[in-house]
Protein backbone atom coordinates (compact mmCIF):
# COMPACT_ATOMS: atom_id res chain seq x y z
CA UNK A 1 0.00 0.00 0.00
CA UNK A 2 2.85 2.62 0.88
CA UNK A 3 4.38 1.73 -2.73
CA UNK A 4 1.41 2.82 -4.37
CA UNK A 5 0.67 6.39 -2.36
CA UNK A 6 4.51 6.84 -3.53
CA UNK A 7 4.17 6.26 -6.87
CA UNK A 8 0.63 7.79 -7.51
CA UNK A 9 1.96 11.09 -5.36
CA UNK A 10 5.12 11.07 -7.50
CA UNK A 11 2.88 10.81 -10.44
CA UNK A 12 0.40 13.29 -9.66
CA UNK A 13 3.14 15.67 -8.48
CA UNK A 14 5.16 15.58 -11.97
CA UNK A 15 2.19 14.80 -14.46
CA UNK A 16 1.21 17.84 -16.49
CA UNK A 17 -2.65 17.25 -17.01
CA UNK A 18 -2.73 19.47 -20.11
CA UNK A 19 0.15 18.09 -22.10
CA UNK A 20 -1.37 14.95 -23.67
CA UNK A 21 1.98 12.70 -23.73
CA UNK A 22 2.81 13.76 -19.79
CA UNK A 23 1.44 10.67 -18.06
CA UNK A 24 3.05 8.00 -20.58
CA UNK A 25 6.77 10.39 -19.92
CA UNK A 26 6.63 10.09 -16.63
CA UNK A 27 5.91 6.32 -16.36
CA UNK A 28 8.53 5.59 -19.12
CA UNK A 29 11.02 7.99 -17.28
CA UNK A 30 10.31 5.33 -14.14
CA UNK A 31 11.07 2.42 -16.28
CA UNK A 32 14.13 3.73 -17.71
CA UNK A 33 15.52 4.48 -14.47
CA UNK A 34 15.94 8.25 -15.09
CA UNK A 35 18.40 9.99 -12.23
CA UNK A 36 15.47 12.66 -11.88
CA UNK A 37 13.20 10.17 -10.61
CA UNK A 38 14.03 9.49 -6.93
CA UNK A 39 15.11 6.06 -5.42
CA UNK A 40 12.06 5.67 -3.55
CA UNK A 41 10.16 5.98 -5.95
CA UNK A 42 11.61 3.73 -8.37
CA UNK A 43 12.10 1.20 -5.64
CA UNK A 44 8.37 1.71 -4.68
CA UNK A 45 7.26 1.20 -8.38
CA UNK A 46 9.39 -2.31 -8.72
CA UNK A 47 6.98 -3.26 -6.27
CA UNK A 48 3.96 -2.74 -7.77
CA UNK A 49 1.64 -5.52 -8.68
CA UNK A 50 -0.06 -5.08 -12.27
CA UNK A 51 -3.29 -4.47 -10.34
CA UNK A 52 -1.78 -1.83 -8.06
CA UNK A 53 -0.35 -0.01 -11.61
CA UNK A 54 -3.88 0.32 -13.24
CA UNK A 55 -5.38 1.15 -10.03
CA UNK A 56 -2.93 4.24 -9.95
CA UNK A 57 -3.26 5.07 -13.73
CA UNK A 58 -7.06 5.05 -13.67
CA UNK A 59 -7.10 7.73 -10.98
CA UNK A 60 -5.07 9.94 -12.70
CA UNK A 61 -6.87 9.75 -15.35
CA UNK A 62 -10.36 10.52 -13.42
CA UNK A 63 -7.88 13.25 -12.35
CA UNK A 64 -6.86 14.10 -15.66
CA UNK A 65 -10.74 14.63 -16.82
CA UNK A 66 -11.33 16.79 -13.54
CA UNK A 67 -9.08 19.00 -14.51
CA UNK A 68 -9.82 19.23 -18.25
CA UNK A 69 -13.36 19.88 -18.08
């Protein structure tokens, strides 16, 4: 459960809800091990279960529409 808030607050933190391609960045920037993504993060997101991942993703997107209404 901590590995999730992590990764979701990293996410929401660094997503840019008006640039269409943010989200996708950001989660390939975790997978490629960028330097600007921090440790605990990355170590949070290895931990992730598939479930966990979409469960994340789908509320930033319900965030994403908020926003974009």
């Amino acid at each position: 459960m901590k590995s999730t808030v992590i990764v979701l607050n990293y996410l929401m933190e660094q997503t840019s809800f008006t640039a269409k391609t943010s989200l996708v960045d950001r989660i390939q920037e975790i997978n490629e091990l960028y330097e600007t993504v921090p440790d605990e993060v990355l170590d949070s997101y290895e931990e992730l279960t598939e479930y966990e991942l979409w469960e994340i993703i789908r509320k930033l997107a319900v965030e994403g529409k908020k926003r974009n209404k």
